[in-house]
PDB file of N, CA and C in Angstrom:
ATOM      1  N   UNK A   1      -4.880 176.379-153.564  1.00  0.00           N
ATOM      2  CA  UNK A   1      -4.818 175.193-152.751  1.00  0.00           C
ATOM      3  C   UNK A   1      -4.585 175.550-151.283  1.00  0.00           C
ATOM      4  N   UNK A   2      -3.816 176.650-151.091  1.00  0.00           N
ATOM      5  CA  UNK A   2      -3.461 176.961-149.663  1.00  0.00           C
ATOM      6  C   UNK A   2      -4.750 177.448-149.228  1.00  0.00           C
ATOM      7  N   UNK A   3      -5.589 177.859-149.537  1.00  0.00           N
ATOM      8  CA  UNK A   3      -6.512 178.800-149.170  1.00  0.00           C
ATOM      9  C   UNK A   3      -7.683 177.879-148.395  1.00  0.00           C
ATOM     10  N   UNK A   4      -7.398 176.674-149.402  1.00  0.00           N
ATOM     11  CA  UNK A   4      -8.152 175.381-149.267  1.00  0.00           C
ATOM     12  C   UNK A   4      -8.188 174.653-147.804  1.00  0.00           C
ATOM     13  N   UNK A   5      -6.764 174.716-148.034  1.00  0.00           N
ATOM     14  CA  UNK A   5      -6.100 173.758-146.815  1.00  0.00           C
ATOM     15  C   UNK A   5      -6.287 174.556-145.519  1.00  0.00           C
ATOM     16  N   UNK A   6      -6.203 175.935-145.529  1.00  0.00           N
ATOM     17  CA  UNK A   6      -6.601 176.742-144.224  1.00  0.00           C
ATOM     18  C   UNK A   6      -8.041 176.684-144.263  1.00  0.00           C
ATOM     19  N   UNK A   7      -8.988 176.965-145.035  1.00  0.00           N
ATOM     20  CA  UNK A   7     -10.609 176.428-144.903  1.00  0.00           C
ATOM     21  C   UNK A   7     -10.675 175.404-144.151  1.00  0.00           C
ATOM     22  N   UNK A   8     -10.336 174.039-144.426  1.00  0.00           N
ATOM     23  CA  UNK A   8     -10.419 172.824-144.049  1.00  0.00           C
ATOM     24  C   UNK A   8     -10.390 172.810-142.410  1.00  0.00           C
ATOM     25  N   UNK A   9      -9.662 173.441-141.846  1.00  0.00           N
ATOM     26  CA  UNK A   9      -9.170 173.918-140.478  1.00  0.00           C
ATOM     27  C   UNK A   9     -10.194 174.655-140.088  1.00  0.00           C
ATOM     28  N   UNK A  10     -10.905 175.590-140.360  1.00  0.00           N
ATOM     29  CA  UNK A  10     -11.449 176.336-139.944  1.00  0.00           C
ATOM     30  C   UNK A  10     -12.925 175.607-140.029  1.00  0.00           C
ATOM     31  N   UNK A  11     -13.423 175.531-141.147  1.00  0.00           N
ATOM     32  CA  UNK A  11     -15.233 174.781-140.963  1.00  0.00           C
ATOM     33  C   UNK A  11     -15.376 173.697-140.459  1.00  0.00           C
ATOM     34  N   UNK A  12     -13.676 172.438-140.855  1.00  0.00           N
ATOM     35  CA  UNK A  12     -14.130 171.226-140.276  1.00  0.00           C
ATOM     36  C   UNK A  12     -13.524 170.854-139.451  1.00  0.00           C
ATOM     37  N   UNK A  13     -12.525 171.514-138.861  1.00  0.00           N
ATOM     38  CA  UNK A  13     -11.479 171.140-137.289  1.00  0.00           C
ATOM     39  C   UNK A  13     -10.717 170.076-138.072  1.00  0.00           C
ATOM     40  N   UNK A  14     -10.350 169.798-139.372  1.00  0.00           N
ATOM     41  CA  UNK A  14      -9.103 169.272-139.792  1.00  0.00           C
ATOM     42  C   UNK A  14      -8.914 169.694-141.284  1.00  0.00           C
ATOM     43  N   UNK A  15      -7.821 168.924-142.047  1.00  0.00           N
ATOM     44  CA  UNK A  15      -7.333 169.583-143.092  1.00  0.00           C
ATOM     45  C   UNK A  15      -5.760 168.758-143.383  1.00  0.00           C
ATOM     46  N   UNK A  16      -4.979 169.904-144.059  1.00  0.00           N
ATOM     47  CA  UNK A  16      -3.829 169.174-144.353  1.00  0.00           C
ATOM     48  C   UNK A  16      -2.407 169.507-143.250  1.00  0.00           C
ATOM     49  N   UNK A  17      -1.754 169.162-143.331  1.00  0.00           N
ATOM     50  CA  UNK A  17      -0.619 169.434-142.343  1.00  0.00           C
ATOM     51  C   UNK A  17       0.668 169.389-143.516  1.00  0.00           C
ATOM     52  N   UNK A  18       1.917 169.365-143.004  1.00  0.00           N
ATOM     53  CA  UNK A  18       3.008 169.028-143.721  1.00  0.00           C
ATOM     54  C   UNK A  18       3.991 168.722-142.825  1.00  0.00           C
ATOM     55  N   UNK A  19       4.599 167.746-143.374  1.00  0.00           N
ATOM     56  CA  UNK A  19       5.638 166.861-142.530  1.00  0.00           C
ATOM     57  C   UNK A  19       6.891 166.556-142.790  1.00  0.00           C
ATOM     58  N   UNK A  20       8.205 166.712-142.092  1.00  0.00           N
ATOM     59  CA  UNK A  20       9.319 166.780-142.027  1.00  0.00           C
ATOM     60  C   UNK A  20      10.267 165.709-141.046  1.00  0.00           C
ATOM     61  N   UNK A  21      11.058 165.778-140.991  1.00  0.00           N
ATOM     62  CA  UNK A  21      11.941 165.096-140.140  1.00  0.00           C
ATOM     63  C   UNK A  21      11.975 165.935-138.497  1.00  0.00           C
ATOM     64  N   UNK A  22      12.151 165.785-137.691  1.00  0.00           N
ATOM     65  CA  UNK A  22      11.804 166.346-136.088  1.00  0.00           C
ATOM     66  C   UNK A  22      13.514 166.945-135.988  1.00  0.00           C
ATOM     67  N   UNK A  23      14.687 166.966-136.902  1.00  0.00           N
ATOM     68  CA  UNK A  23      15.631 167.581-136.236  1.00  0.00           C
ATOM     69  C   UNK A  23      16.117 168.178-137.814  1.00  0.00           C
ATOM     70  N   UNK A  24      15.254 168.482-138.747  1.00  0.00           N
ATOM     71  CA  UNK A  24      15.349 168.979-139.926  1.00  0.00           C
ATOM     72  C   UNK A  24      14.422 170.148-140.618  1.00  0.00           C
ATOM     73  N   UNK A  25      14.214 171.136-141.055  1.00  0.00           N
ATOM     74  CA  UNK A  25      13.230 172.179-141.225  1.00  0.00           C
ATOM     75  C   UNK A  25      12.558 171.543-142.911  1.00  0.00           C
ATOM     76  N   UNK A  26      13.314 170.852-143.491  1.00  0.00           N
ATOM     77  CA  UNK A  26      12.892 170.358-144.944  1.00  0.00           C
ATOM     78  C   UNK A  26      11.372 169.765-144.963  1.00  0.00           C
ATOM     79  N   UNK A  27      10.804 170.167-145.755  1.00  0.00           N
ATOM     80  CA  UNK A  27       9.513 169.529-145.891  1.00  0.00           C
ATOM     81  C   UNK A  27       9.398 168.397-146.755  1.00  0.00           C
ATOM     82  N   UNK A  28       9.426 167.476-146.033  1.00  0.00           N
ATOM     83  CA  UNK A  28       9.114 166.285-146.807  1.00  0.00           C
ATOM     84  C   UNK A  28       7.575 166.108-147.986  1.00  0.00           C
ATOM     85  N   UNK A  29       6.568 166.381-147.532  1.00  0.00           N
ATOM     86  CA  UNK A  29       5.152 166.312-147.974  1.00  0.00           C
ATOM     87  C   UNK A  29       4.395 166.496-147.210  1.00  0.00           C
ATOM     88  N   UNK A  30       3.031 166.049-147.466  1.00  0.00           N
ATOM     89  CA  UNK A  30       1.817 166.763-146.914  1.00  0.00           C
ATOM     90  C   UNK A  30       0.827 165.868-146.751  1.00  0.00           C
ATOM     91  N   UNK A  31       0.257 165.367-145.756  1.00  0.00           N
ATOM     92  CA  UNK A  31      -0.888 164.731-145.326  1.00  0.00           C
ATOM     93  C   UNK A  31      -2.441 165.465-144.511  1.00  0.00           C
ATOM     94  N   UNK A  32      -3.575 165.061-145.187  1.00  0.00           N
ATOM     95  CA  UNK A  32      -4.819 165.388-144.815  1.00  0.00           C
ATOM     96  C   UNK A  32      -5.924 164.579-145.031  1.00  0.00           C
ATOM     97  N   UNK A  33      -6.579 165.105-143.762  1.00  0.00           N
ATOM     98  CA  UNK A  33      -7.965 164.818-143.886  1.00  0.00           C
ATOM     99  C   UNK A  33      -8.731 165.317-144.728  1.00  0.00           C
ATOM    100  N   UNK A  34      -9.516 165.456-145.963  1.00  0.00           N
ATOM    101  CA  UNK A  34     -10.401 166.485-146.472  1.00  0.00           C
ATOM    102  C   UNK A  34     -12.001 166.192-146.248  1.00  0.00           C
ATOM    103  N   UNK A  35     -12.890 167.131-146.375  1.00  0.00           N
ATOM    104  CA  UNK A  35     -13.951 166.944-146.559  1.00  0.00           C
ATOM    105  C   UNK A  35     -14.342 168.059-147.477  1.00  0.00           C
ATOM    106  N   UNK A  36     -16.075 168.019-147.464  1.00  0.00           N
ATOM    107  CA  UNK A  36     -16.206 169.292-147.972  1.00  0.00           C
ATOM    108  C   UNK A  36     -16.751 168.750-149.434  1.00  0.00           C
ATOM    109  N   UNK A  37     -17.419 169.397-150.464  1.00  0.00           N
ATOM    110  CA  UNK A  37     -18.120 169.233-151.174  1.00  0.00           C
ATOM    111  C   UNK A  37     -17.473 168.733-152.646  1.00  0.00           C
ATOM    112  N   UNK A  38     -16.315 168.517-152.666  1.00  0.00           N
ATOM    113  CA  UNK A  38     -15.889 167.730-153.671  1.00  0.00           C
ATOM    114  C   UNK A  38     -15.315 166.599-152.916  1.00  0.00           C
ATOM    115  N   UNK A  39     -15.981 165.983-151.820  1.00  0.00           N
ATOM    116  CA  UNK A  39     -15.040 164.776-151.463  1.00  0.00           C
ATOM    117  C   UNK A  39     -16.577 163.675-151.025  1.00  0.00           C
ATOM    118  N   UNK A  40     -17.048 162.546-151.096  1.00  0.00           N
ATOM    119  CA  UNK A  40     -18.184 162.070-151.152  1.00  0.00           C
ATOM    120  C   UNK A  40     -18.014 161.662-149.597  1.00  0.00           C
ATOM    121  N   UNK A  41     -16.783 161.007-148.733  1.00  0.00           N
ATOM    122  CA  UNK A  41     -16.666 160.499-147.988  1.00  0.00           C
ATOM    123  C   UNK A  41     -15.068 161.541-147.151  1.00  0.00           C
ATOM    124  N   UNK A  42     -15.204 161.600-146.307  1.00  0.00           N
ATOM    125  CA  UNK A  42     -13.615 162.394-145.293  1.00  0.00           C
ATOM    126  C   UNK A  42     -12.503 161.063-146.166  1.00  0.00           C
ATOM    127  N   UNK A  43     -11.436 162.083-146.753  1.00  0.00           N
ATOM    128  CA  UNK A  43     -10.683 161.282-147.446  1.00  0.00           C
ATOM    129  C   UNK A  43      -9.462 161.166-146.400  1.00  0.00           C
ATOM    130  N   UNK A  44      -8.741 160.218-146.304  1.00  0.00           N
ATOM    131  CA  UNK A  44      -7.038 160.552-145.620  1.00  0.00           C
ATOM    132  C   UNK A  44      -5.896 160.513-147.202  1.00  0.00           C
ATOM    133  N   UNK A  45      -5.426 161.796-147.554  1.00  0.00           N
ATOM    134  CA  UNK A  45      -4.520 161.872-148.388  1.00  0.00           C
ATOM    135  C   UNK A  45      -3.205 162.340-148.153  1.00  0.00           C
ATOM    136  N   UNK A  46      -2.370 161.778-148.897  1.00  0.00           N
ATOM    137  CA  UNK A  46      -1.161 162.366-148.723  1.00  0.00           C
ATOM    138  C   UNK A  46      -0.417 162.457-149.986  1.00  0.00           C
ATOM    139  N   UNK A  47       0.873 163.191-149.919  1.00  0.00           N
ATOM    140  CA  UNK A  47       1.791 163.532-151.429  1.00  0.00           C
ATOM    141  C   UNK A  47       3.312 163.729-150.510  1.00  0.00           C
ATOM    142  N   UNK A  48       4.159 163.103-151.308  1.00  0.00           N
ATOM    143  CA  UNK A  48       5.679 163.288-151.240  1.00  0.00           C
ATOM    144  C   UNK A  48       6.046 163.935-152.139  1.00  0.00           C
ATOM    145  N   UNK A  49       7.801 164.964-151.465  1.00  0.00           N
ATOM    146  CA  UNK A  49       8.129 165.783-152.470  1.00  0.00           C
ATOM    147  C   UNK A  49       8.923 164.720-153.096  1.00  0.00           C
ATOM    148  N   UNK A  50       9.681 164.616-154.088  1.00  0.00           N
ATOM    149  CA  UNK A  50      10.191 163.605-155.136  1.00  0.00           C
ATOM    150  C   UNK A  50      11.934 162.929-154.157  1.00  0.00           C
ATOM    151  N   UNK A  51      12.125 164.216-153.235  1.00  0.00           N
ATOM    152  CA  UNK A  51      13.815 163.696-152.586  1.00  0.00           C
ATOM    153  C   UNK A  51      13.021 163.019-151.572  1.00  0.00           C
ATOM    154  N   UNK A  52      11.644 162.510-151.176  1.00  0.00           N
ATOM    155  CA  UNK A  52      11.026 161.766-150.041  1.00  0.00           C
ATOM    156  C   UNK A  52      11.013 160.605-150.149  1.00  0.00           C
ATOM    157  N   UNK A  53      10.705 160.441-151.327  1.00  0.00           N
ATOM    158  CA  UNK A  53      10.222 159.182-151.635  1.00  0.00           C
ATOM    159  C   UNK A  53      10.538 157.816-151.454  1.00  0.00           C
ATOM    160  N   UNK A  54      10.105 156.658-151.174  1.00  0.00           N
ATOM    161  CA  UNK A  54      10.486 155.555-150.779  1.00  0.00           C
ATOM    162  C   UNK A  54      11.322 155.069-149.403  1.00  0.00           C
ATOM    163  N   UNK A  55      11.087 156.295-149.039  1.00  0.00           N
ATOM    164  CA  UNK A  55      11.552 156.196-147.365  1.00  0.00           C
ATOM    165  C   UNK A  55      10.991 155.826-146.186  1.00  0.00           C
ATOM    166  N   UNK A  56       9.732 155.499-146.493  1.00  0.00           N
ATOM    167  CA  UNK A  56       8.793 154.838-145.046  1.00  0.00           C
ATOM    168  C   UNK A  56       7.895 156.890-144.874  1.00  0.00           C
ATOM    169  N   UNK A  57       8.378 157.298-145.101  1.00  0.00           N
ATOM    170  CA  UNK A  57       7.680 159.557-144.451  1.00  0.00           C
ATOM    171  C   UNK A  57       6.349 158.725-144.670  1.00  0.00           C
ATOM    172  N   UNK A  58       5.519 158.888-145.683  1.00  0.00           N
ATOM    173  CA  UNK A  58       4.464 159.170-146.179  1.00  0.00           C
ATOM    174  C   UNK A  58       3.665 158.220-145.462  1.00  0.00           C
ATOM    175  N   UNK A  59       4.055 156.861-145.096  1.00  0.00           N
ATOM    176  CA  UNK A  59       3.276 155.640-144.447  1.00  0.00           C
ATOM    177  C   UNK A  59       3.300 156.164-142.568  1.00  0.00           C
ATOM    178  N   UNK A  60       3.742 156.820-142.499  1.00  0.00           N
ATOM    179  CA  UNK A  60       4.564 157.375-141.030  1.00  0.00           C
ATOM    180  C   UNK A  60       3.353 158.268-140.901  1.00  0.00           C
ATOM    181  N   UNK A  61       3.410 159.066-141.578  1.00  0.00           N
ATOM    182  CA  UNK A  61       2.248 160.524-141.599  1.00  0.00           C
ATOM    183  C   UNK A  61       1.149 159.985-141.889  1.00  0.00           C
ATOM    184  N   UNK A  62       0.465 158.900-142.746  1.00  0.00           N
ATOM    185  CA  UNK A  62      -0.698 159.034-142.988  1.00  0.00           C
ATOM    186  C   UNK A  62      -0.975 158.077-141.940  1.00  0.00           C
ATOM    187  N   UNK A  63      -0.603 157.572-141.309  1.00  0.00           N
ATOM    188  CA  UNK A  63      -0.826 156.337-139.963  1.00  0.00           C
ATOM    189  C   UNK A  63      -1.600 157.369-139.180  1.00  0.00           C
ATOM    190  N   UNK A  64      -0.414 158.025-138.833  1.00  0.00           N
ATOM    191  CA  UNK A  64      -1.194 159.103-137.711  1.00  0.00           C
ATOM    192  C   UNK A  64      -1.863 160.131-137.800  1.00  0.00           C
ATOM    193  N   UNK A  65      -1.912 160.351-138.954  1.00  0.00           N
ATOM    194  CA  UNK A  65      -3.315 161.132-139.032  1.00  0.00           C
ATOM    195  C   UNK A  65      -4.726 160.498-139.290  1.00  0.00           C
ATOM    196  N   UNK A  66      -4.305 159.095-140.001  1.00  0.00           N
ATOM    197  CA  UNK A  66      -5.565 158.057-139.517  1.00  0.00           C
ATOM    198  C   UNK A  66      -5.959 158.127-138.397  1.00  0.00           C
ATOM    199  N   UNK A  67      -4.985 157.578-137.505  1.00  0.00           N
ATOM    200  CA  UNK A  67      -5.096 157.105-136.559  1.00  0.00           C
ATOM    201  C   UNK A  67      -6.050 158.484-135.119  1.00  0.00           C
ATOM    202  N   UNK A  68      -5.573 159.551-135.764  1.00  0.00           N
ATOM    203  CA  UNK A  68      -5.797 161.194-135.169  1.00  0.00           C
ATOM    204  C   UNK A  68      -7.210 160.955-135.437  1.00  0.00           C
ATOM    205  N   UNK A  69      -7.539 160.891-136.525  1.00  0.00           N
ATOM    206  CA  UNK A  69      -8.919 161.311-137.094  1.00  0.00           C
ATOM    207  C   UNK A  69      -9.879 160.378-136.635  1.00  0.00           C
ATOM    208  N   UNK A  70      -9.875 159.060-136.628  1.00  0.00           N
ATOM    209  CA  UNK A  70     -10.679 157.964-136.075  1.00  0.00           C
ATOM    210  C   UNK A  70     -10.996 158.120-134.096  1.00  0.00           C
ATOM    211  N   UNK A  71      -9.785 158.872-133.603  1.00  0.00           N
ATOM    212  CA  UNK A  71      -9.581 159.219-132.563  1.00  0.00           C
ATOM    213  C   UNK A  71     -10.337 160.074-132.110  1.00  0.00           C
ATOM    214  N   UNK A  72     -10.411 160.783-132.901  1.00  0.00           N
ATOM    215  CA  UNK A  72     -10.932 162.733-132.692  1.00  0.00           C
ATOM    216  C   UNK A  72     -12.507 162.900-133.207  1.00  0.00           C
ATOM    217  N   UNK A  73     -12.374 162.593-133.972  1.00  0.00           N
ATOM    218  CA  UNK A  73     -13.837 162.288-134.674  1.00  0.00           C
ATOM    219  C   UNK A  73     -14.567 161.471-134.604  1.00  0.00           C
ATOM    220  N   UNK A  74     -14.125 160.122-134.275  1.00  0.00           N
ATOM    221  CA  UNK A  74     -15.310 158.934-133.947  1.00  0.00           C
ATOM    222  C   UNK A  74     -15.806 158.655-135.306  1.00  0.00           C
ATOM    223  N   UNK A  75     -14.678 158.612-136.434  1.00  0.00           N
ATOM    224  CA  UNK A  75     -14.846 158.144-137.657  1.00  0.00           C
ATOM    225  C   UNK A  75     -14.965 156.884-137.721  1.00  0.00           C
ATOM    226  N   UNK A  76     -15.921 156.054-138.583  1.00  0.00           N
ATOM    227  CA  UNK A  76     -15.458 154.691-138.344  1.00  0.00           C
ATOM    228  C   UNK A  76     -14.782 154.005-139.937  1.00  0.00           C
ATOM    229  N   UNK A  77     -15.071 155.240-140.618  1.00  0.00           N
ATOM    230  CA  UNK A  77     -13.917 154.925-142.157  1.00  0.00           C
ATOM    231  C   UNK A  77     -13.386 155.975-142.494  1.00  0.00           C
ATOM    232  N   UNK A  78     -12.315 155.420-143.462  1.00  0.00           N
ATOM    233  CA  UNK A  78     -11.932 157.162-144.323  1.00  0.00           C
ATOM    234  C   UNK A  78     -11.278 156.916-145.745  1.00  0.00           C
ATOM    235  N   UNK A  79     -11.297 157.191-146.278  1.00  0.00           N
ATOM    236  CA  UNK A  79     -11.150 156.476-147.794  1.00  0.00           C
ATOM    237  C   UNK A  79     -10.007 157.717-148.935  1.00  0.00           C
ATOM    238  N   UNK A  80      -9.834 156.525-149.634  1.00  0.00           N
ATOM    239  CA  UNK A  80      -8.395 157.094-150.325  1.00  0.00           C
ATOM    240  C   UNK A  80      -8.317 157.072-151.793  1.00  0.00           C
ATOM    241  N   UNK A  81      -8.513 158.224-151.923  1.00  0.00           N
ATOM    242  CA  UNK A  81      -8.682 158.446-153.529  1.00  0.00           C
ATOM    243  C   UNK A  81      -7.650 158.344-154.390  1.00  0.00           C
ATOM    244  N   UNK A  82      -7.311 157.430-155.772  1.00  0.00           N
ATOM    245  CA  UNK A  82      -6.085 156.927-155.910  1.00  0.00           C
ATOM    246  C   UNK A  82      -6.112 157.191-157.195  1.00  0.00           C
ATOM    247  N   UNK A  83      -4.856 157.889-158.310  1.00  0.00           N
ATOM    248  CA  UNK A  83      -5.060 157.544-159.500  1.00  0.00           C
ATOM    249  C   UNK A  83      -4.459 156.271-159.651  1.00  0.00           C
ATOM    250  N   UNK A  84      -4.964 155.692-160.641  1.00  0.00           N
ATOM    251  CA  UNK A  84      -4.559 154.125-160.817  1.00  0.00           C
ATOM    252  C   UNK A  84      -3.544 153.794-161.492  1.00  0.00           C
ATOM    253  N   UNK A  85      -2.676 154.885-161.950  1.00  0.00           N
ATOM    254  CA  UNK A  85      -1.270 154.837-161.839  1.00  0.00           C
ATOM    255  C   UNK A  85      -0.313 154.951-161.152  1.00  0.00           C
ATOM    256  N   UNK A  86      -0.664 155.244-160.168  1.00  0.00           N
ATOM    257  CA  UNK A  86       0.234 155.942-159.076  1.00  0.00           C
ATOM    258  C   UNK A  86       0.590 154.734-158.045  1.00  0.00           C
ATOM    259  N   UNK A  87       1.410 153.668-158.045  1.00  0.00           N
ATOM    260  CA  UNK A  87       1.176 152.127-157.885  1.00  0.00           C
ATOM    261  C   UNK A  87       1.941 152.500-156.353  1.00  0.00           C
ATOM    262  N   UNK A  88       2.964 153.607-155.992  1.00  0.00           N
ATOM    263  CA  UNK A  88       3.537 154.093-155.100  1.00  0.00           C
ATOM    264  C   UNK A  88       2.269 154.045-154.201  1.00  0.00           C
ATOM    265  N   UNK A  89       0.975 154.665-154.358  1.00  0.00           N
ATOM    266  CA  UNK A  89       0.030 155.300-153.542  1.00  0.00           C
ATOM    267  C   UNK A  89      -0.623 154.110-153.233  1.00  0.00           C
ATOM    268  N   UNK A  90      -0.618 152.929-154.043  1.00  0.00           N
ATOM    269  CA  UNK A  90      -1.612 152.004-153.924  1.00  0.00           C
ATOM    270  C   UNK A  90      -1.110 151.091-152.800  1.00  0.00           C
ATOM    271  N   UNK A  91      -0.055 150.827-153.167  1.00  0.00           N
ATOM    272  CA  UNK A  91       1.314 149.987-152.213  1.00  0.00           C
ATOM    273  C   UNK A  91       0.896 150.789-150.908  1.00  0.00           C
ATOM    274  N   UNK A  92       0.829 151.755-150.655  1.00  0.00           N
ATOM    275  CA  UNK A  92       1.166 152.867-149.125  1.00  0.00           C
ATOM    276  C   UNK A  92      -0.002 152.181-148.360  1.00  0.00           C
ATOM    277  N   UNK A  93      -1.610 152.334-149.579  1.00  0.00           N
ATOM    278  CA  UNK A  93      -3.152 152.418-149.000  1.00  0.00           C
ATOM    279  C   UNK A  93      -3.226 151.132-148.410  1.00  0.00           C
ATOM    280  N   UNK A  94      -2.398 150.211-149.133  1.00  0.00           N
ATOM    281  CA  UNK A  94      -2.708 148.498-148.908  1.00  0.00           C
ATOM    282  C   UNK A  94      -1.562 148.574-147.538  1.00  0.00           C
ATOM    283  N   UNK A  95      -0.710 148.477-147.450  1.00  0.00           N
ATOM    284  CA  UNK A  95       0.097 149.006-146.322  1.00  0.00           C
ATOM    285  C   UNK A  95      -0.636 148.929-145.115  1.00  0.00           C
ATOM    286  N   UNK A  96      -1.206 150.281-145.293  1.00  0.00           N
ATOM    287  CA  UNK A  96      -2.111 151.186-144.360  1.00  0.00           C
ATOM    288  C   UNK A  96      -2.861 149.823-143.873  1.00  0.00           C
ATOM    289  N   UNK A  97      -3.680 149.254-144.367  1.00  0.00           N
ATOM    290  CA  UNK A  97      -4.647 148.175-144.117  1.00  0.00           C
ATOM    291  C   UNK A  97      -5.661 148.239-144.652  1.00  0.00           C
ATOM    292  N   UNK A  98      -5.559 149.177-145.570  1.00  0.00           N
ATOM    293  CA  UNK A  98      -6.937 149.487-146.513  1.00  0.00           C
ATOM    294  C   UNK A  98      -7.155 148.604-147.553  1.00  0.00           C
ATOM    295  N   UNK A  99      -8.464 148.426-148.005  1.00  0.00           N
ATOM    296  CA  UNK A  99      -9.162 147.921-149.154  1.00  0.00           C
ATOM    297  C   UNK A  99      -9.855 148.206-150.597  1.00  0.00           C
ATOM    298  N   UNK A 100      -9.514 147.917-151.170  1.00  0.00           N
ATOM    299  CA  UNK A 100      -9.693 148.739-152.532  1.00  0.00           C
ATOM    300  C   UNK A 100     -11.832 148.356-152.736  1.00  0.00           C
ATOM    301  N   UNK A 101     -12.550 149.730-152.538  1.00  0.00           N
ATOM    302  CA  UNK A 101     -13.940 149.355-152.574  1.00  0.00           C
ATOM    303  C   UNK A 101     -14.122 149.676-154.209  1.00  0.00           C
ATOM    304  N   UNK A 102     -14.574 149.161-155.078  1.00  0.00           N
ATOM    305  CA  UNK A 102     -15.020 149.866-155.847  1.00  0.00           C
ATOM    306  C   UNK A 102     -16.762 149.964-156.252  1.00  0.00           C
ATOM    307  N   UNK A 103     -17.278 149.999-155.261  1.00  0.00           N
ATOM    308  CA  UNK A 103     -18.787 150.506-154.974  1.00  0.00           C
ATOM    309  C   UNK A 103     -18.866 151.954-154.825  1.00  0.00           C
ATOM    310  N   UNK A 104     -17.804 152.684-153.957  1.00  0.00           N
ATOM    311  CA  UNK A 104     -18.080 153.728-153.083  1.00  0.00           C
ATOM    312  C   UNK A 104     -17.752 154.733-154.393  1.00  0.00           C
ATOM    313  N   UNK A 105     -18.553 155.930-153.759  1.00  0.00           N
ATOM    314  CA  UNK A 105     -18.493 157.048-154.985  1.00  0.00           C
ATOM    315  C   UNK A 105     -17.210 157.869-154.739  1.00  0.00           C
ATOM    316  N   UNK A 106     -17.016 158.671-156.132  1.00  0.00           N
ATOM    317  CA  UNK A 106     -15.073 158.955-155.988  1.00  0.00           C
ATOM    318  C   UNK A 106     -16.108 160.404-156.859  1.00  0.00           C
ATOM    319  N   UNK A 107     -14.259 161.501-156.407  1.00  0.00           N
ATOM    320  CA  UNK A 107     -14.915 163.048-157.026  1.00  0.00           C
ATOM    321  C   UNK A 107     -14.664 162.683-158.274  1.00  0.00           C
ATOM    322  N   UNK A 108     -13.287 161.803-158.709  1.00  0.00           N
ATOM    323  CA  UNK A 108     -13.473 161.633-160.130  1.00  0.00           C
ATOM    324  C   UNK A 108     -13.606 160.111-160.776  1.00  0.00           C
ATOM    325  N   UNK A 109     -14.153 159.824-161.956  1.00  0.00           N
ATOM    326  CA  UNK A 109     -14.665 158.353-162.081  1.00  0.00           C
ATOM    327  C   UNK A 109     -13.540 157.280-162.373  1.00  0.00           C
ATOM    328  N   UNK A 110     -12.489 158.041-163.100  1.00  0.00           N
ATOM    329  CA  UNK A 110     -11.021 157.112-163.078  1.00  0.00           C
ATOM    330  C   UNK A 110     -10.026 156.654-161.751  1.00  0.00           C
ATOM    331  N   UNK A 111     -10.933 158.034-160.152  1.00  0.00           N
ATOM    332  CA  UNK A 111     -10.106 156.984-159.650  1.00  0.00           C
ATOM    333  C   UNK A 111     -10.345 155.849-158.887  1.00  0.00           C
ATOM    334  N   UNK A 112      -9.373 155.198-157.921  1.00  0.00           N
ATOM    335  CA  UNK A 112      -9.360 154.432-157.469  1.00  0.00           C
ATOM    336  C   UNK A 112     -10.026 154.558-155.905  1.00  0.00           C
ATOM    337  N   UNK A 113     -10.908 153.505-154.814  1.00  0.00           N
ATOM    338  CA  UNK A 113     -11.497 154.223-154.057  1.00  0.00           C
ATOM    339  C   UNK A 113     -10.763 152.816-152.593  1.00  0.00           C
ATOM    340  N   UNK A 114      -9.663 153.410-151.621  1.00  0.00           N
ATOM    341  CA  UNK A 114      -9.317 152.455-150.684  1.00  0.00           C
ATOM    342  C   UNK A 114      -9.795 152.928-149.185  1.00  0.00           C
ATOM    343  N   UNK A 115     -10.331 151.936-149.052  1.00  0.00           N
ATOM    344  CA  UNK A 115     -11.377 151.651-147.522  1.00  0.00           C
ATOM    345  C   UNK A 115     -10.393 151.849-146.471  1.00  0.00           C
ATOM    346  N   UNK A 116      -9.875 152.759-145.008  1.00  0.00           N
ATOM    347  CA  UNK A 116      -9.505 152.328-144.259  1.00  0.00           C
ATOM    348  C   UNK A 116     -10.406 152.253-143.050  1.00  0.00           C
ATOM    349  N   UNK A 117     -10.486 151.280-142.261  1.00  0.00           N
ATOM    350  CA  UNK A 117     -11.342 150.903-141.472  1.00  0.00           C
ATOM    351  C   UNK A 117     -10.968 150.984-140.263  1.00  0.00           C
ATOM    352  N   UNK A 118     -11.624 151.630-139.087  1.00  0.00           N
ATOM    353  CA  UNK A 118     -11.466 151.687-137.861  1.00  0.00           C
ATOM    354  C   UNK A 118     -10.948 150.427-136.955  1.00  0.00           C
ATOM    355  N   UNK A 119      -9.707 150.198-135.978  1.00  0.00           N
ATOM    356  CA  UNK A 119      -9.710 149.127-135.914  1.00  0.00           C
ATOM    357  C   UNK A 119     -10.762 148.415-134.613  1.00  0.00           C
TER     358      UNK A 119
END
């Protein structure tokens, strides 16, 4: 996966990052852009470590790396691949301002596919 996440940086000028508190070294989780041949559309994803959770981190980080990527790239979507259990992730995407498409193609067919849209 690491190997992944430094690729991402290198062919497509983005990738994943990891994010913490600004007066703390702890890593909270990890937010990215992906592309690349298992992703149909530039995804914005993110993951919390389990002591993160429900704290606002993850809605904090994936804002601005939305917000980075639409910026930087002249994206005008970016979409969020969801398992459909994961009701934490779904809550964040709807948050975000995203929309649940289920037209758009996903790497896998169980999951879930949320629209965020340029504003």
């Amino acid at each position: 996966m690491f190997c992944h996440d430094v690729a991402q940086w290198e062919l497509f000028g983005h990738g994943a990052l990891m994010f913490h508190l600004k007066d703390k070294s702890d890593c909270l989780g990890q937010v990215a852009i992906n592309a690349g041949p298992l992703f149909p559309e530039h995804e914005l994803g993110w993951l919390v470590y389990p002591h993160a959770e429900g704290k606002g981190y993850a809605g904090e980080a994936a804002a601005a790396m939305r917000d980075w990527a639409f910026n930087t790239f002249g994206l005008k979507t970016l979409v969020s691949y969801i398992d459909p259990d994961n009701q934490r992730s779904i809550r964040l995407a709807e948050r975000l301002g995203a929309m649940r498409d289920d037209a758009a193609d996903r790497p896998a067919p169980e999951d879930l596919v949320y629209r965020h849209i340029r504003p």
